[in-house]
N, C-alpha and C. Protein backbone atom coordinates (compact mmCIF):
# COMPACT_ATOMS: atom_id res chain seq x y z
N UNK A 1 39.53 -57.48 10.35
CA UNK A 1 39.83 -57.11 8.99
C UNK A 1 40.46 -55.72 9.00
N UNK A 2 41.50 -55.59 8.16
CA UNK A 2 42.30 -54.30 8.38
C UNK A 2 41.78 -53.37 7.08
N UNK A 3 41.96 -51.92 7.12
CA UNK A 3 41.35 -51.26 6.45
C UNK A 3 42.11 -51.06 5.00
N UNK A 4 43.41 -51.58 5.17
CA UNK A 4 44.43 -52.46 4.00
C UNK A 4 43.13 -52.97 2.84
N UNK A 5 42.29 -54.38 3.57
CA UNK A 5 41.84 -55.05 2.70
C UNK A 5 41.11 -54.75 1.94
N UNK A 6 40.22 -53.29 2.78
CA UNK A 6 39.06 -52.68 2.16
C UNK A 6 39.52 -51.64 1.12
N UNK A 7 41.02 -51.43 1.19
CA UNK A 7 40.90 -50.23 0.10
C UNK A 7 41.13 -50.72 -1.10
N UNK A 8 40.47 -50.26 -2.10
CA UNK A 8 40.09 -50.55 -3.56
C UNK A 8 41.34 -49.59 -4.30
N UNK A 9 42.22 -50.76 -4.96
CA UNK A 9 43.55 -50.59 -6.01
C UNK A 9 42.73 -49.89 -6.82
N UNK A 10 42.21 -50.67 -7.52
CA UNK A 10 41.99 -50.77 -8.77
C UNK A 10 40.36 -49.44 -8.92
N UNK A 11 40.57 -48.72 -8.04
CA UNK A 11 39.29 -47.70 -8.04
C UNK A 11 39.27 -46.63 -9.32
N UNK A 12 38.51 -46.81 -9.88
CA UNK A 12 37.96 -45.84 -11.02
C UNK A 12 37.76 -44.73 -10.77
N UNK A 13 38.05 -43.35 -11.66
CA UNK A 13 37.78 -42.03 -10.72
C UNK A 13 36.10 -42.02 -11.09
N UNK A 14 35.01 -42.69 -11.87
CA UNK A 14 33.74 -42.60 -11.61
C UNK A 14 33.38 -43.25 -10.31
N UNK A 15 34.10 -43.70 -9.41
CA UNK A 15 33.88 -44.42 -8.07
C UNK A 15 34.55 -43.98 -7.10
N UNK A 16 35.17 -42.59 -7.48
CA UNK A 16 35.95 -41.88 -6.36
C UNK A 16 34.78 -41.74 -5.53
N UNK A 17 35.15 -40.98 -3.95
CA UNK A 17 33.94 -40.42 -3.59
C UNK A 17 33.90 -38.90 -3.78
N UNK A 18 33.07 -38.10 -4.33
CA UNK A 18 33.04 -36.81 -4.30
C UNK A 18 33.42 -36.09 -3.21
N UNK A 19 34.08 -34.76 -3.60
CA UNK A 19 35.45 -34.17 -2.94
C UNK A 19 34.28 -33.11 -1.87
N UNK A 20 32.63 -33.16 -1.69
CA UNK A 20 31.55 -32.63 -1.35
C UNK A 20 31.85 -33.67 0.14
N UNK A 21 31.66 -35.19 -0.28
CA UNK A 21 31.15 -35.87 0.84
C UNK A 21 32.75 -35.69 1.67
N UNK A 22 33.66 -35.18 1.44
CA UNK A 22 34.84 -35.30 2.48
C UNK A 22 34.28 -34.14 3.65
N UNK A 23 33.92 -32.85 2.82
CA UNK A 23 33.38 -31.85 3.39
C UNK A 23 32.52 -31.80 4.42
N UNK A 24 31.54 -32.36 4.09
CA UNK A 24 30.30 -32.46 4.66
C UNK A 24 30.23 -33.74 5.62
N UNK A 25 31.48 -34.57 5.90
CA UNK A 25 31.76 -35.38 6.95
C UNK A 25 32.61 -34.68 7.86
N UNK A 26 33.70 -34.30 7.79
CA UNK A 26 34.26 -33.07 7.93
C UNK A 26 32.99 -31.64 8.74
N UNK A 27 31.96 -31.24 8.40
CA UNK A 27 30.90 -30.96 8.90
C UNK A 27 30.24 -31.30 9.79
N UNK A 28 29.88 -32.35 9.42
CA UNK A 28 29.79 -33.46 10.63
C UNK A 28 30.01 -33.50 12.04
N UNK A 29 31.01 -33.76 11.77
CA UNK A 29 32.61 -33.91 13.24
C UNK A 29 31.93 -32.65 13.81
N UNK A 30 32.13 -31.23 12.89
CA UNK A 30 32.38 -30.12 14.07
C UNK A 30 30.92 -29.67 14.63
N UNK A 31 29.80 -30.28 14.06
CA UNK A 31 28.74 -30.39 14.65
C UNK A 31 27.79 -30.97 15.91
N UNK A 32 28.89 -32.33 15.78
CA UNK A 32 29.39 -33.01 17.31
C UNK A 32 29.85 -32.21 17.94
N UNK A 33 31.10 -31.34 17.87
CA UNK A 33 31.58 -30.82 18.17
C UNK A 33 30.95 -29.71 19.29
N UNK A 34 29.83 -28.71 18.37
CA UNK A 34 29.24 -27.73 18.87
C UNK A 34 28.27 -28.71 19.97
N UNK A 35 27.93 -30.08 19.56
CA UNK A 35 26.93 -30.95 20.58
C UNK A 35 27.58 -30.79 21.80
N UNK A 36 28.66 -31.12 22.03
CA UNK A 36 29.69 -31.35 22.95
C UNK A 36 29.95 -30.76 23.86
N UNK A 37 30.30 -29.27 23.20
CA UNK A 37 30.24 -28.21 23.93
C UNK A 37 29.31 -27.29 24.14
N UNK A 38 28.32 -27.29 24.02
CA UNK A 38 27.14 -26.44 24.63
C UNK A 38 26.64 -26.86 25.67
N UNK A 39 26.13 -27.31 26.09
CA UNK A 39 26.00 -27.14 27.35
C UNK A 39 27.04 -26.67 28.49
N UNK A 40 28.22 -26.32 27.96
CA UNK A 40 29.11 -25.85 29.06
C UNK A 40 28.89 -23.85 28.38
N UNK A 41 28.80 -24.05 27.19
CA UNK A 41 27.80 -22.33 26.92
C UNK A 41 26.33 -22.21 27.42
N UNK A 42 25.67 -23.23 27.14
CA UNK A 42 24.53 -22.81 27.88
C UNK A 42 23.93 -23.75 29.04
N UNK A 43 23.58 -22.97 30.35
CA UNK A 43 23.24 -23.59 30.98
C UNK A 43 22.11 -25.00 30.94
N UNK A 44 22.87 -26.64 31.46
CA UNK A 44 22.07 -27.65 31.45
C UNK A 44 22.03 -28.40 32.94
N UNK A 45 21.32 -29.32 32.68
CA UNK A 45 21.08 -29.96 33.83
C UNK A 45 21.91 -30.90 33.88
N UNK A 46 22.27 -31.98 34.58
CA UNK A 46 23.05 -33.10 34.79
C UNK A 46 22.76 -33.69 33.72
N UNK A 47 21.35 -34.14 33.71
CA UNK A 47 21.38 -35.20 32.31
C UNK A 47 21.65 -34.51 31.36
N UNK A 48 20.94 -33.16 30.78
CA UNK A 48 21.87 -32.55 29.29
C UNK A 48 23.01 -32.69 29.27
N UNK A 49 23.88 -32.03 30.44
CA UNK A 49 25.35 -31.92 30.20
C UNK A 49 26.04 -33.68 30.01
N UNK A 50 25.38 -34.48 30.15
CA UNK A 50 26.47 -36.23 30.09
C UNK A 50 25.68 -36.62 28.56
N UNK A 51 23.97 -35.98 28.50
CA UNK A 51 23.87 -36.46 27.22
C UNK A 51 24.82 -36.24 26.18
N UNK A 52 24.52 -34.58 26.31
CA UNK A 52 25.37 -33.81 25.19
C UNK A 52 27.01 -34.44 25.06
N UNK A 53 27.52 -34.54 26.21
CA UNK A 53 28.86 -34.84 26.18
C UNK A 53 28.73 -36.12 25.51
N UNK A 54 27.96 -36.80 25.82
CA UNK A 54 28.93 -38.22 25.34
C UNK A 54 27.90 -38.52 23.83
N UNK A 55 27.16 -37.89 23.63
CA UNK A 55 26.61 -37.82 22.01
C UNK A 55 27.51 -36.77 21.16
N UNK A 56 27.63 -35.81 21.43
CA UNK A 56 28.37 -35.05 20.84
C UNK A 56 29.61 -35.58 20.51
N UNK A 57 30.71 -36.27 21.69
CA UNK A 57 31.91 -36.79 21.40
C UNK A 57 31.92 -37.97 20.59
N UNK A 58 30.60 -38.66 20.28
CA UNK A 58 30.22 -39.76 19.75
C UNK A 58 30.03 -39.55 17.86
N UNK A 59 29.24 -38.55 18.33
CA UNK A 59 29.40 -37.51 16.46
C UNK A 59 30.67 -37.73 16.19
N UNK A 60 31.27 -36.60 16.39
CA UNK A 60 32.46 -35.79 16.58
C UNK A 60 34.02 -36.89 15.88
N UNK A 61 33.62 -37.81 16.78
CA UNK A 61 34.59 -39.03 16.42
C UNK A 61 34.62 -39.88 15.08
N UNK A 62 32.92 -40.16 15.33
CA UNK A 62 32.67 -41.25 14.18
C UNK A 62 32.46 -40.41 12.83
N UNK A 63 32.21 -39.39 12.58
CA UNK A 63 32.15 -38.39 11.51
C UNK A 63 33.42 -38.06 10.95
N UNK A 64 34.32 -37.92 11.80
CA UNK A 64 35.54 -37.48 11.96
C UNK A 64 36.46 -38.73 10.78
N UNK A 65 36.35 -39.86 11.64
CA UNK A 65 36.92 -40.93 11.22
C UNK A 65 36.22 -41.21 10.10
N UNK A 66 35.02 -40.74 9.67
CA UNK A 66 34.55 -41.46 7.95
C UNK A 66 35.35 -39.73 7.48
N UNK A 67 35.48 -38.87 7.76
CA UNK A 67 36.29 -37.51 7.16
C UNK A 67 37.97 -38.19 7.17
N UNK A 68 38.47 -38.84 7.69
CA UNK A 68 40.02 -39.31 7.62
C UNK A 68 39.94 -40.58 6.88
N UNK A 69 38.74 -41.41 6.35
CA UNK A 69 38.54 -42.22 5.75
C UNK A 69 38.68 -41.84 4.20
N UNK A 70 38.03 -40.58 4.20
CA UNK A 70 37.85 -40.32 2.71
C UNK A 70 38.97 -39.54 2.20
N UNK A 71 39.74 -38.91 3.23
CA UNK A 71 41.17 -38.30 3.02
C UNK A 71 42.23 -38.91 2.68
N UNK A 72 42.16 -40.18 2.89
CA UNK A 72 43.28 -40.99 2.96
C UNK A 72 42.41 -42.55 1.49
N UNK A 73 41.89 -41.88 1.03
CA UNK A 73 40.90 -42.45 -0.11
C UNK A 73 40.32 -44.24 -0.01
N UNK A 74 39.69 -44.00 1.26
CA UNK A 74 39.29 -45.22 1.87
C UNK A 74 37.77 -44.54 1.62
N UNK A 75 36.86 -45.71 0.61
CA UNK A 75 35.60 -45.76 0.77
C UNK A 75 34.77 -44.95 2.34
N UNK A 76 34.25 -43.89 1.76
CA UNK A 76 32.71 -43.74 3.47
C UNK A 76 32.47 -45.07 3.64
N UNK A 77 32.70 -45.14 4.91
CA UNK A 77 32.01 -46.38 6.04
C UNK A 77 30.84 -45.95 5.73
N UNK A 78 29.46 -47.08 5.37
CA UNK A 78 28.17 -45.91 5.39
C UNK A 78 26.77 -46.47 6.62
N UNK A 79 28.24 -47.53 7.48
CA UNK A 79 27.81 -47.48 8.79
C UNK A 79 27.56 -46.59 9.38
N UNK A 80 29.30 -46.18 9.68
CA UNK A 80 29.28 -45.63 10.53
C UNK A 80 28.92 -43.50 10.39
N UNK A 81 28.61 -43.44 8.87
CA UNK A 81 27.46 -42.28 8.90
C UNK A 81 25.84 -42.84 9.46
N UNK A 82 25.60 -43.84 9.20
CA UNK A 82 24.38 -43.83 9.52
C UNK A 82 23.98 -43.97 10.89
N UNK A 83 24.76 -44.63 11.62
CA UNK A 83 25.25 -44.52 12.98
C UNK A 83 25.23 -42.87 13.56
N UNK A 84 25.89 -42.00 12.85
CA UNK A 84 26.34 -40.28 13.14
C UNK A 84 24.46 -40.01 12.93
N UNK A 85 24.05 -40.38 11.46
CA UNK A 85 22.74 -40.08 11.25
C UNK A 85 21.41 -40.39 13.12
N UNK A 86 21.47 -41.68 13.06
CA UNK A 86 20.92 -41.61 14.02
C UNK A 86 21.18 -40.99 15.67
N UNK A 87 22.32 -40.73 15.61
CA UNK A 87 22.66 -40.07 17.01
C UNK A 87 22.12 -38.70 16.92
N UNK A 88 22.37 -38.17 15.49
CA UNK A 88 21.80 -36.53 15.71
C UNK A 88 20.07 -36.71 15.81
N UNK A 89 19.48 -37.72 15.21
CA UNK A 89 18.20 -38.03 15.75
C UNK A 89 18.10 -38.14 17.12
N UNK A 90 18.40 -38.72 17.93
CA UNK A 90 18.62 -38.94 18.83
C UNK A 90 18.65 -37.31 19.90
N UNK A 91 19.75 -36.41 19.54
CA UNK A 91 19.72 -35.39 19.78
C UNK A 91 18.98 -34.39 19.50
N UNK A 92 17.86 -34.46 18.46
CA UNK A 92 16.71 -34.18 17.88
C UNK A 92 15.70 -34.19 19.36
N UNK A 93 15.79 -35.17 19.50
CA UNK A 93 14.54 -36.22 20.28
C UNK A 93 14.84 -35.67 21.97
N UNK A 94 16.53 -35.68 22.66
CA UNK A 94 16.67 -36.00 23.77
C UNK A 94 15.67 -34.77 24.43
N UNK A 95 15.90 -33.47 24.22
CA UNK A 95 15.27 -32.54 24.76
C UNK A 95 13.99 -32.63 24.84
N UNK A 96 12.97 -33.19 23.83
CA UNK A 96 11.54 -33.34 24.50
C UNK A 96 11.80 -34.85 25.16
N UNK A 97 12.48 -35.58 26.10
CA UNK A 97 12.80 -36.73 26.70
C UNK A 97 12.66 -36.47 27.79
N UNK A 98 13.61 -35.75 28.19
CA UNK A 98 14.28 -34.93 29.62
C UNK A 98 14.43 -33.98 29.38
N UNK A 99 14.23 -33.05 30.84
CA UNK A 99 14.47 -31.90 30.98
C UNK A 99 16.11 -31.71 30.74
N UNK A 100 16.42 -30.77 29.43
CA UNK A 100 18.40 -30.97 29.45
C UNK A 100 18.73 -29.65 29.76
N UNK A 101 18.05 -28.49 30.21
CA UNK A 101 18.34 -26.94 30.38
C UNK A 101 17.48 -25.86 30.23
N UNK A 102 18.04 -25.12 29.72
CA UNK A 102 17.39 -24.01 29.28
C UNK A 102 17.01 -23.90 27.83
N UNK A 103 15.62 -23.18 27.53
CA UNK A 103 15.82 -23.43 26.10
C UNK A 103 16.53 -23.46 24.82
N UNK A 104 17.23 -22.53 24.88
CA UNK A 104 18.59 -21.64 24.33
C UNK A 104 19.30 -23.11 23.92
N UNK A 105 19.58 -24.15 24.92
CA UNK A 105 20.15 -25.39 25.01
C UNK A 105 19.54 -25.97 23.68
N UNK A 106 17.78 -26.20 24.21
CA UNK A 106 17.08 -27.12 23.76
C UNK A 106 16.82 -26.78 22.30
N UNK A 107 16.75 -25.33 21.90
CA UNK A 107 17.02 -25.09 20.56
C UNK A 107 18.29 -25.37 19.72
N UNK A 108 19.47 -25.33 20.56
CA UNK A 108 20.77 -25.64 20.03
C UNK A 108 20.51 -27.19 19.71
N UNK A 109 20.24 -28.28 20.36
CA UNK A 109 20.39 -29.47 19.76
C UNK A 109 19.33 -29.91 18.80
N UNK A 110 17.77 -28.72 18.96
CA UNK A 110 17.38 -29.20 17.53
C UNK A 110 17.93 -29.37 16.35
N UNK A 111 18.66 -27.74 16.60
CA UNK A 111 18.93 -26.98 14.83
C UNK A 111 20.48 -27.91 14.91
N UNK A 112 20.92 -28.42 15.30
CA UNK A 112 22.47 -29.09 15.27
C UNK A 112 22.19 -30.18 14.92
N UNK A 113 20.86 -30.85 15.71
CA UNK A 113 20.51 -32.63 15.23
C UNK A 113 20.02 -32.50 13.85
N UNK A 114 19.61 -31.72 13.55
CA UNK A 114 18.63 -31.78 12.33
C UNK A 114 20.14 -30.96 10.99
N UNK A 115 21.04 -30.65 11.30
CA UNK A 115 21.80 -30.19 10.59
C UNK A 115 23.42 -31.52 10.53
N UNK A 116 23.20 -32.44 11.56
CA UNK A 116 23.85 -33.38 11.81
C UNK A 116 23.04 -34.70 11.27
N UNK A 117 22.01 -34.86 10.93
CA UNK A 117 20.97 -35.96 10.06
C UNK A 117 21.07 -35.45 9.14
N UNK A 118 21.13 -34.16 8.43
CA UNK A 118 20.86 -34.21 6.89
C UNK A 118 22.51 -34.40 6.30
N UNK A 119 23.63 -34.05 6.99
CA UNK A 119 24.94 -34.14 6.36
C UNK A 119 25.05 -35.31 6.34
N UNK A 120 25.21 -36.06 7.93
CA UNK A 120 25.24 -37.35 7.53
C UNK A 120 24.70 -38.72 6.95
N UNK A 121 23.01 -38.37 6.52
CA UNK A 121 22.34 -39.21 6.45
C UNK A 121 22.71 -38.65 4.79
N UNK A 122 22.52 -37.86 4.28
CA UNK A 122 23.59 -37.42 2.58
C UNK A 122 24.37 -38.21 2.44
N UNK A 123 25.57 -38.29 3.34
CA UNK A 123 26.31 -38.84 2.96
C UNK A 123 26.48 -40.77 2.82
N UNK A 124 25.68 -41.05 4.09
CA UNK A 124 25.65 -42.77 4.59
C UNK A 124 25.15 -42.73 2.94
N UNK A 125 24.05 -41.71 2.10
CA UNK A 125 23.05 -42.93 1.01
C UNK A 125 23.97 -42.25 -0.04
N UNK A 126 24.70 -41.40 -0.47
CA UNK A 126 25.68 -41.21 -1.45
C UNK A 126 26.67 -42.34 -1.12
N UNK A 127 27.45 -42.31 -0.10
CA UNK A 127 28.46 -43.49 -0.34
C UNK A 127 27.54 -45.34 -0.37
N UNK A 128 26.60 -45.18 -0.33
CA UNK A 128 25.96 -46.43 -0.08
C UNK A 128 25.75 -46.56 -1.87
N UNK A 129 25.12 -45.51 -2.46
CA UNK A 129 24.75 -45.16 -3.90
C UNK A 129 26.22 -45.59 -4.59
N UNK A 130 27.38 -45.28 -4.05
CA UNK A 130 28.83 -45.22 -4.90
C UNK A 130 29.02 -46.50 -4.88
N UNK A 131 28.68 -46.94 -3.56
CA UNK A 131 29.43 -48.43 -3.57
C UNK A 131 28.56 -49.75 -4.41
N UNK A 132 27.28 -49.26 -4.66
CA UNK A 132 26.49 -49.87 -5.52
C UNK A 132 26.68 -49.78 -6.88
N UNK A 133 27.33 -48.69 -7.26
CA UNK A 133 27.62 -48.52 -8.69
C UNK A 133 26.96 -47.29 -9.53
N UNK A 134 26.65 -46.88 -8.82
CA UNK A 134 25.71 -45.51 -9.45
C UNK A 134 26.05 -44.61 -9.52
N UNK A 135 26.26 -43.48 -9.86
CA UNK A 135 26.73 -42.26 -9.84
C UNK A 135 27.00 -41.41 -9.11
N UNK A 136 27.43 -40.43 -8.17
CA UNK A 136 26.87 -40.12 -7.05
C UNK A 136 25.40 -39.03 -7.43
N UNK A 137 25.40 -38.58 -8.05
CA UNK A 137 24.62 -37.56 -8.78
C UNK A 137 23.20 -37.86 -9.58
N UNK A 138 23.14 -39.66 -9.59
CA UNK A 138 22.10 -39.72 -10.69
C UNK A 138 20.85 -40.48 -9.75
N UNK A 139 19.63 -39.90 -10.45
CA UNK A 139 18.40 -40.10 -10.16
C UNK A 139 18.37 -41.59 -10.57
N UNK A 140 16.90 -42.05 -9.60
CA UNK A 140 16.31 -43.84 -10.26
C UNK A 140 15.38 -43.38 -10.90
């Protein structure tokens, strides 16, 4: 299915997505980003440095692409945030898993996972909220 089919003509500006969630996917990305590259700032072990790399580039991408989604006024995928959501869990988690470095490391992917779950997991239940019909803004 091409992303042609999914985009909505006939979209109402109460069903735009707020000009917040482009941002904060956009956020996202460069939070992968910092995943990505830290461990080449702070010293890791083999497994940190392939975790980080290939979670981080995994953010980085799929955040990225719901940020060029909403630029180009294609509905948030609120997969593939929730997907971003659980990887920064994930990066939450890896450091008490395996040994990934030094602490300096192991503090960087807390405060990044936990700053990479709240943008994107915002965003997966706002665009999930839009596409249901609700406001982005309103309480149940």
């Amino acid at each position: 299915m091409s992303d042609t089919a999914e985009r909505p003509e006939g979209r109402s500006e109460t069903m735009a997505e707020p000009e917040g969630m482009k941002w904060l996917s956009g956020i996202a990305s460069l939070v992968g980003l910092w995943i990505l590259v830290s461990p080449f700032v702070y010293a890791a072990t083999d497994a940190g440095l392939w975790n980080n790399v290939i979670i981080g580039a995994a953010i980085f991408l799929i955040a990225g692409y719901n940020y060029y989604r909403i630029v180009n006024d294609y509905p948030t995928s609120v997969g593939a945030m929730s997907l971003v959501a659980l990887l920064a869990l994930w990066t939450i988690a890896a450091p008490f898993t395996f040994e990934i470095g030094v602490d300096a490391l192991l503090w960087s992917n807390v405060v990044a996972g936990l700053l990479g779950l709240i943008f994107a997991g915002y965003v997966a239940y706002t665009g999930r909220r839009i596409r249901a019909g609700a406001p982005a803004g309103a309480t149940d």
